[in-house]
C-alpha atoms as a PDB file:
ATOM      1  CA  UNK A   1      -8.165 -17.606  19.473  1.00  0.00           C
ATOM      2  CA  UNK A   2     -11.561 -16.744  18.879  1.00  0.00           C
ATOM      3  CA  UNK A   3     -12.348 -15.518  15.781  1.00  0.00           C
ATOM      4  CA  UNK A   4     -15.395 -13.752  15.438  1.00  0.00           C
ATOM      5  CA  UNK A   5     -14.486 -11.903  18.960  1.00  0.00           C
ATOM      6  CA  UNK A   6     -10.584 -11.284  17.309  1.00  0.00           C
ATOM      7  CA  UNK A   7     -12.356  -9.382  14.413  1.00  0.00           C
ATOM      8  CA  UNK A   8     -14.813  -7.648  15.982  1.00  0.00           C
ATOM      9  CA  UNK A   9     -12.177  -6.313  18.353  1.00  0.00           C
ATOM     10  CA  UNK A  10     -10.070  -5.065  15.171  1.00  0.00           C
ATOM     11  CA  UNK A  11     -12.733  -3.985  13.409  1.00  0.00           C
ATOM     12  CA  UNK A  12     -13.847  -1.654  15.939  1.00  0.00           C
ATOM     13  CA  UNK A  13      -9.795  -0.707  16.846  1.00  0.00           C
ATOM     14  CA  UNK A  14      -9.492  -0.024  13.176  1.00  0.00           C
ATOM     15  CA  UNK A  15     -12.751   2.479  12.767  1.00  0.00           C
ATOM     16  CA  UNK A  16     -10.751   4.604  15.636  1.00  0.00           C
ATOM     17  CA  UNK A  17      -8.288   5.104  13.212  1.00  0.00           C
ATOM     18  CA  UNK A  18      -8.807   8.968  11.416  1.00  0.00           C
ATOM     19  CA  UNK A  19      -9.449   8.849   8.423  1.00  0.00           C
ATOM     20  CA  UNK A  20     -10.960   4.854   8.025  1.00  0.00           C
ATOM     21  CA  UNK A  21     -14.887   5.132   8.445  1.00  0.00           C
ATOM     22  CA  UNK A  22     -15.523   1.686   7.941  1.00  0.00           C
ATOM     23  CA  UNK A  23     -13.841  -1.990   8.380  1.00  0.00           C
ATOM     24  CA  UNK A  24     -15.047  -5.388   7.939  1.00  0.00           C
ATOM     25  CA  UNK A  25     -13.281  -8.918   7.848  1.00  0.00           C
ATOM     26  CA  UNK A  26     -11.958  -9.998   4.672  1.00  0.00           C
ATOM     27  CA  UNK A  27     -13.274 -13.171   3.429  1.00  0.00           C
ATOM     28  CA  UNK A  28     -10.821 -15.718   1.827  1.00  0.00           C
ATOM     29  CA  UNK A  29     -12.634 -16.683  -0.792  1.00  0.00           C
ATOM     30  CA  UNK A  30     -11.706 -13.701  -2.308  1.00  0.00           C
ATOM     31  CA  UNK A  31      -8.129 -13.767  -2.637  1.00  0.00           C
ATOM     32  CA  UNK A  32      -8.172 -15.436  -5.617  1.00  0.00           C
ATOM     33  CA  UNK A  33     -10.212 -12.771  -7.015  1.00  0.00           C
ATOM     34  CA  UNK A  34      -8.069 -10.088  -5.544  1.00  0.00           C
ATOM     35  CA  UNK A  35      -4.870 -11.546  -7.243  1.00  0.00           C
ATOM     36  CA  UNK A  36      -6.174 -11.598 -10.389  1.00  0.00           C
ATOM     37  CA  UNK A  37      -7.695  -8.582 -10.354  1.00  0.00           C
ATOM     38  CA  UNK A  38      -4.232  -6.855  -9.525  1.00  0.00           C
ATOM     39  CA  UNK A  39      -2.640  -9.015 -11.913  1.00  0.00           C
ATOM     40  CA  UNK A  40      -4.805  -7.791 -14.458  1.00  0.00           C
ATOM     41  CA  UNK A  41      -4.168  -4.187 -13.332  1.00  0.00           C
ATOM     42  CA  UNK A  42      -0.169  -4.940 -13.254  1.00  0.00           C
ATOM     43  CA  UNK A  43      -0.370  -5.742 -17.000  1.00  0.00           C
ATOM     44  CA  UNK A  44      -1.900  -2.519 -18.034  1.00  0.00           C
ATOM     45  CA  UNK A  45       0.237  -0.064 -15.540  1.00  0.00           C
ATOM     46  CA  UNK A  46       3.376   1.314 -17.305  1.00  0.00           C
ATOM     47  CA  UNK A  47       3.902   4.253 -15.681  1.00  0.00           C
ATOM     48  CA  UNK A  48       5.462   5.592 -18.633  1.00  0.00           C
ATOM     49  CA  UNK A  49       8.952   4.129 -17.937  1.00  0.00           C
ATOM     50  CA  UNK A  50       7.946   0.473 -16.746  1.00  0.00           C
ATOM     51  CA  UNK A  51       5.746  -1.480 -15.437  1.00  0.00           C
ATOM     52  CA  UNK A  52       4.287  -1.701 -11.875  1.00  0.00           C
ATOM     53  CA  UNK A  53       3.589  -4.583  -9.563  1.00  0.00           C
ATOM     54  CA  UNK A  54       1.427  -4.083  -6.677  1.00  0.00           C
ATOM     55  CA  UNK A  55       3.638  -6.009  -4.141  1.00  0.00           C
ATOM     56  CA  UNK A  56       2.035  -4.912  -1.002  1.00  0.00           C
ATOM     57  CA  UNK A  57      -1.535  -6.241  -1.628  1.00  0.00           C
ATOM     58  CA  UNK A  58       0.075  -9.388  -1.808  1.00  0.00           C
ATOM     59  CA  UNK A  59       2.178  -8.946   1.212  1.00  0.00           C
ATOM     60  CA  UNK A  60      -1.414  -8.304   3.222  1.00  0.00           C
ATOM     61  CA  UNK A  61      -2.928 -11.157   1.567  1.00  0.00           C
ATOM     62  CA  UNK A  62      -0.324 -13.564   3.264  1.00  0.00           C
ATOM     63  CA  UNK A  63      -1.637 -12.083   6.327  1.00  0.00           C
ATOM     64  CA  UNK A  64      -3.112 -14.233   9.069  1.00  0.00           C
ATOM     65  CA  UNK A  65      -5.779 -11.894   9.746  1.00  0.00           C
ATOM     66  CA  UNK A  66      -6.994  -9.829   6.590  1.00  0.00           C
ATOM     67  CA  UNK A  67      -9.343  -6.600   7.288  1.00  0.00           C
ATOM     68  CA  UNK A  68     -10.939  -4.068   4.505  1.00  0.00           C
ATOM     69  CA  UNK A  69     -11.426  -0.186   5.123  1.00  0.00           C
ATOM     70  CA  UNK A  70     -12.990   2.432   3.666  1.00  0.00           C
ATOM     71  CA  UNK A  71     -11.043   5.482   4.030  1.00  0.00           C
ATOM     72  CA  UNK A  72     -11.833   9.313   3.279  1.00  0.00           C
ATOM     73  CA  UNK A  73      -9.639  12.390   3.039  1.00  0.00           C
ATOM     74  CA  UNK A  74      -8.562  12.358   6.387  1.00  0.00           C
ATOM     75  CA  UNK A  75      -6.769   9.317   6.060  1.00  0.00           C
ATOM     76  CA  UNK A  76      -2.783   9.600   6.554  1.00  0.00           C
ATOM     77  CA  UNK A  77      -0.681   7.597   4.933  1.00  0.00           C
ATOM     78  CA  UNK A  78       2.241   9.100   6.625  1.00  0.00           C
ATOM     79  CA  UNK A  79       5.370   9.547   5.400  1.00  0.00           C
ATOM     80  CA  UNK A  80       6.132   5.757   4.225  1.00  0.00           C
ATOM     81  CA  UNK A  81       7.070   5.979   0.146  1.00  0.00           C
ATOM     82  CA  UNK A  82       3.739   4.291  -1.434  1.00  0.00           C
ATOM     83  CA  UNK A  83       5.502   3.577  -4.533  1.00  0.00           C
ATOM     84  CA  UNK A  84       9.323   2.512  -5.098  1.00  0.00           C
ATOM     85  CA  UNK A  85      11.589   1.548  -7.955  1.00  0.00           C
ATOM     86  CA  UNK A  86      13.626  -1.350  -7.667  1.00  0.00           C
ATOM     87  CA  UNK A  87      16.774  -3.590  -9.592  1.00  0.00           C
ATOM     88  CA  UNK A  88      16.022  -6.807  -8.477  1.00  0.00           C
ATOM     89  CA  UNK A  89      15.713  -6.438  -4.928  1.00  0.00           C
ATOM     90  CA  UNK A  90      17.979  -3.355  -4.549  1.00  0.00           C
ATOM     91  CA  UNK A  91      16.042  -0.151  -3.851  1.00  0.00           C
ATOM     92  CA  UNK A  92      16.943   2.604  -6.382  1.00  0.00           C
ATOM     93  CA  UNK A  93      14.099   5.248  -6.406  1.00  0.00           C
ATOM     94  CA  UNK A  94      11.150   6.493  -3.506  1.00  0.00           C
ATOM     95  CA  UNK A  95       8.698   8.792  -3.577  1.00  0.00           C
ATOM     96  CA  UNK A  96       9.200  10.888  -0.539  1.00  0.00           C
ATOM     97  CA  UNK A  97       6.688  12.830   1.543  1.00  0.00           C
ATOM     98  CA  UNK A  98       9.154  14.342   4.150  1.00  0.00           C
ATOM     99  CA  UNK A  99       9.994  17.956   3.562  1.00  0.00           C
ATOM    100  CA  UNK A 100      13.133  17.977   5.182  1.00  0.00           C
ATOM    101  CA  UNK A 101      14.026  14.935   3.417  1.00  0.00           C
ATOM    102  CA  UNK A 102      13.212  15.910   0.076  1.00  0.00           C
ATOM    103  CA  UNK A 103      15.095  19.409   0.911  1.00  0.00           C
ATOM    104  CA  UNK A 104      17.956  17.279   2.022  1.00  0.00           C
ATOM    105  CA  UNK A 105      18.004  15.042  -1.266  1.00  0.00           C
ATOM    106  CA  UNK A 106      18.037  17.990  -3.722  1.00  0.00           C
ATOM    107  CA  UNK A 107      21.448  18.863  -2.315  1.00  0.00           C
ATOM    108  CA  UNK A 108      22.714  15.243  -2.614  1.00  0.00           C
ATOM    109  CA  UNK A 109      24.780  14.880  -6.496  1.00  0.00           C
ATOM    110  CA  UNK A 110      23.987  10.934  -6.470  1.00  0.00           C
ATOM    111  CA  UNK A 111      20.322  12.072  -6.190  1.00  0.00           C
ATOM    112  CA  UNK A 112      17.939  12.817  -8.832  1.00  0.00           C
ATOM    113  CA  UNK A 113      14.339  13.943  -8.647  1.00  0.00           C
ATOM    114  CA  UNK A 114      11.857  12.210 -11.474  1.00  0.00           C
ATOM    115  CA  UNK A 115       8.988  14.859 -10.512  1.00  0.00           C
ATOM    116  CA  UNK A 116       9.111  16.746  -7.147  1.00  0.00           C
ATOM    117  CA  UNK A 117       8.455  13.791  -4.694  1.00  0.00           C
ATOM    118  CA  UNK A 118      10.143  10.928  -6.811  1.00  0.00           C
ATOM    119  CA  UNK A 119      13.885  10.442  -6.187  1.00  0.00           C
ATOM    120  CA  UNK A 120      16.316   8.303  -7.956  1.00  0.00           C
ATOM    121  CA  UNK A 121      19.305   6.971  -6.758  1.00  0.00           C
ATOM    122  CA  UNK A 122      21.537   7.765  -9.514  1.00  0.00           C
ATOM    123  CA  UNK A 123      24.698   5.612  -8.701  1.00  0.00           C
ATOM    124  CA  UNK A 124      22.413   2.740  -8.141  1.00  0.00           C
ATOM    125  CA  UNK A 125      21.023   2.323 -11.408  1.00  0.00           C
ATOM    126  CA  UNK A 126      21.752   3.631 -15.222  1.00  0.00           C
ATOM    127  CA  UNK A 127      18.650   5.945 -16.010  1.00  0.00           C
ATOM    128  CA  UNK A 128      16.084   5.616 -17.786  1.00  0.00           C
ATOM    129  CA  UNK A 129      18.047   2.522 -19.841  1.00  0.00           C
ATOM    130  CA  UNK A 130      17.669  -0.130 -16.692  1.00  0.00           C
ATOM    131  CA  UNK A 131      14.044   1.010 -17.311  1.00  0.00           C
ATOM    132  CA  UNK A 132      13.653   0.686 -20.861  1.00  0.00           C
ATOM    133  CA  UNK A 133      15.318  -2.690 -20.716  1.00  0.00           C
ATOM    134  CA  UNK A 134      13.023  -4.185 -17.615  1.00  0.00           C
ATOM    135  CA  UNK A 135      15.939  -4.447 -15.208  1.00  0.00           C
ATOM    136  CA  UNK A 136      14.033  -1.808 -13.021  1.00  0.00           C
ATOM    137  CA  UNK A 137      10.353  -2.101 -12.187  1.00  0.00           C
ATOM    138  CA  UNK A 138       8.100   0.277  -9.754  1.00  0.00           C
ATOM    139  CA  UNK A 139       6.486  -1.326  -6.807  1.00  0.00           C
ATOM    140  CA  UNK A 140       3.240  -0.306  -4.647  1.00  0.00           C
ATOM    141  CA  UNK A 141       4.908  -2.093  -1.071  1.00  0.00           C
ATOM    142  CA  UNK A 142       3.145  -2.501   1.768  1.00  0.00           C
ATOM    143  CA  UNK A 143       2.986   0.051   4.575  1.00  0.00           C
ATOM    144  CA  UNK A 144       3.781  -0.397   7.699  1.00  0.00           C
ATOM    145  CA  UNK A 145       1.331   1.504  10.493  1.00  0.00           C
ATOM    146  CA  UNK A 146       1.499   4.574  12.082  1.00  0.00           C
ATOM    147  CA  UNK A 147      -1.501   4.507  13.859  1.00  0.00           C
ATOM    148  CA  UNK A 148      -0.312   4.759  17.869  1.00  0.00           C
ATOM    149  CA  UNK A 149      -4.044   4.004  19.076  1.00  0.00           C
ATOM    150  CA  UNK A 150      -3.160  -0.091  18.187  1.00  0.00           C
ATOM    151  CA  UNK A 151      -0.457  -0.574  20.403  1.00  0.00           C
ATOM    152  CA  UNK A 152      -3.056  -1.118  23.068  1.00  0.00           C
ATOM    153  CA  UNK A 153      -5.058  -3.909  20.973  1.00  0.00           C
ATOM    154  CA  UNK A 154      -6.231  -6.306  23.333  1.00  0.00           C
ATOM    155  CA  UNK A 155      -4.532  -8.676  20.693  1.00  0.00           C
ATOM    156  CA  UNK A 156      -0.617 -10.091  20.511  1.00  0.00           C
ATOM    157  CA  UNK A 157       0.674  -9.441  16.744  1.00  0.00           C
ATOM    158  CA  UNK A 158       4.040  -9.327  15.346  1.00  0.00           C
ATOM    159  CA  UNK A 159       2.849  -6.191  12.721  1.00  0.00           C
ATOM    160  CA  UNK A 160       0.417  -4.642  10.883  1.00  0.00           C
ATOM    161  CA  UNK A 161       0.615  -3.541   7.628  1.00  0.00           C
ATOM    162  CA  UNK A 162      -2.130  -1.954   4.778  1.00  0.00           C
ATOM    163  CA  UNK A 163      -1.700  -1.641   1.022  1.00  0.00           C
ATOM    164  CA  UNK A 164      -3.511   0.216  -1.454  1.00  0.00           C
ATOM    165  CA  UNK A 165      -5.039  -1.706  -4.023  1.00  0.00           C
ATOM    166  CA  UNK A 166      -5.395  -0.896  -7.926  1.00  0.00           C
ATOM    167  CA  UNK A 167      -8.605   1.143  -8.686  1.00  0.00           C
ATOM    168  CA  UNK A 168     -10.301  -1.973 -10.225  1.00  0.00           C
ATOM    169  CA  UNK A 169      -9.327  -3.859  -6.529  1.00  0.00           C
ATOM    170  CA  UNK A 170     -10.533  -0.599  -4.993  1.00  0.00           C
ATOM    171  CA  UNK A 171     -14.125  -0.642  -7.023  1.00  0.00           C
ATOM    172  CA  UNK A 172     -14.487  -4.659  -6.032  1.00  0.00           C
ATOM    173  CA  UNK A 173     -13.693  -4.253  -2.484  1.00  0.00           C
ATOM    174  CA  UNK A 174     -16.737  -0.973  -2.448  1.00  0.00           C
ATOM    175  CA  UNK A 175     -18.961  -3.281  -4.188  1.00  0.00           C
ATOM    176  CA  UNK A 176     -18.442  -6.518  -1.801  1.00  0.00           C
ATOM    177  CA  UNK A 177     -17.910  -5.079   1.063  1.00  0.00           C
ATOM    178  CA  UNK A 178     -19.485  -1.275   1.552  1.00  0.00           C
ATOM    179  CA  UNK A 179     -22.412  -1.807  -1.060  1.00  0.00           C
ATOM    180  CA  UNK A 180     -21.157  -0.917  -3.738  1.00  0.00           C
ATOM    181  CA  UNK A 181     -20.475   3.239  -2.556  1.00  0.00           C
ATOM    182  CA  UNK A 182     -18.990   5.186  -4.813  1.00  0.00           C
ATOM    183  CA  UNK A 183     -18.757   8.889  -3.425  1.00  0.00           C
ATOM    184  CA  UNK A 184     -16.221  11.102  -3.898  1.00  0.00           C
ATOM    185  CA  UNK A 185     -13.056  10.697  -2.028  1.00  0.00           C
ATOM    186  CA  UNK A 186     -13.572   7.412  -0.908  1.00  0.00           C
ATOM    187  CA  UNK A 187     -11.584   4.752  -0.967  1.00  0.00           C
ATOM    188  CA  UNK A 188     -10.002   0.865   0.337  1.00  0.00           C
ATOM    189  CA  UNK A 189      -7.093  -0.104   1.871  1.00  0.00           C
ATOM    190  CA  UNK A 190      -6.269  -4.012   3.025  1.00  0.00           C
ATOM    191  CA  UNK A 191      -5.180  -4.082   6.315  1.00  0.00           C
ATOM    192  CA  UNK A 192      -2.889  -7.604   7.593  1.00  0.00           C
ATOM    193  CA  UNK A 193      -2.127  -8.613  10.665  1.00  0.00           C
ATOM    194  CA  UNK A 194       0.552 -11.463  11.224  1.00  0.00           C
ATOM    195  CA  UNK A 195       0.456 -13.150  14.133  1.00  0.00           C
END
């Protein structure tokens, strides 16, 4: 495989996304960086009830290929939960995008809404006390891609996935990679590709 030609290929796939104006290879010399930064951000996110670990800029970062975007508005993130709450591995709470799902939740018993898109699966785990005690923890996962114009990449993958890094990730990757931009409504997103 030929690199440079590989990533100019999905950077040029990736700006035909909506919503991603920009894309660029990732360099790994900063993966380090990344990590720590999110580390860092990990230890100061309690989202009132626990603390969060950003699982899916990790998940990217084990990636064989590694792209950054810049994204606007238009951007979809579809209707994949961007942040979970797990016991151990066991899922136990979602946010949820779906209108018909959420409408079919709210009639569910075993089902209990945290705020209008955040669900928790009551007979999975004692609420808030699993919390309180660290047996539950939230999780930003990775996000598997929606985006129909890459089944045609001239490339062979197994998947794609992007994550949304912390806002201290978010204000490194402007200021390495887009020069340091900082308008309104921008943001990043780390795009993997495993081969």
């Amino acid at each position: 495989m030929d690199r440079r030609k590989t990533d100019k290929i999905m950077t040029i796939a990736l700006k035909t996304v909506k919503g991603i104006l920009e894309a660029v290879p990732f360099s790994s010399e900063d993966i380090r960086k990344i990590l720590d930064i999110e580390r860092d951000a990990e230890k100061k996110a309690i989202m009132g009830l626990g603390s969060v670990i950003n699982s899916g800029v990790r998940e990217v970062l084990n990636c064989e290929l590694i792209y950054v975007a810049l994204t606007n508005m238009d951007f979809s993130w579809g209707d994949h939960a961007s942040l979970i709450m797990k016991k151990g591995d066991e899922l136990v709470g979602e946010e949820v995008q779906n209108k018909k799902r959420i409408a079919e939740l709210s009639k569910r018993k075993d089902v209990w809404f945290m705020h209008q898109n955040f669900v928790i699966y009551k007979d999975k785990v004692s609420f808030p006390k699993d919390l309180m005690k660290k047996i539950c923890h939230f999780e930003i996962p990775s996000l598997p891609t929606d985006w129909h114009q890459l089944e045609d990449w001239p490339i062979e993958y197994r998947s794609i996935i992007y994550a949304n890094p912390s806002t201290p990730c978010d204000n490194f990757l402007k200021k390495r990679y887009f020069d340091g931009i900082h308008e309104k409504g921008l943001g990043t997103i780390l795009v993997g590709v495993a081969l």
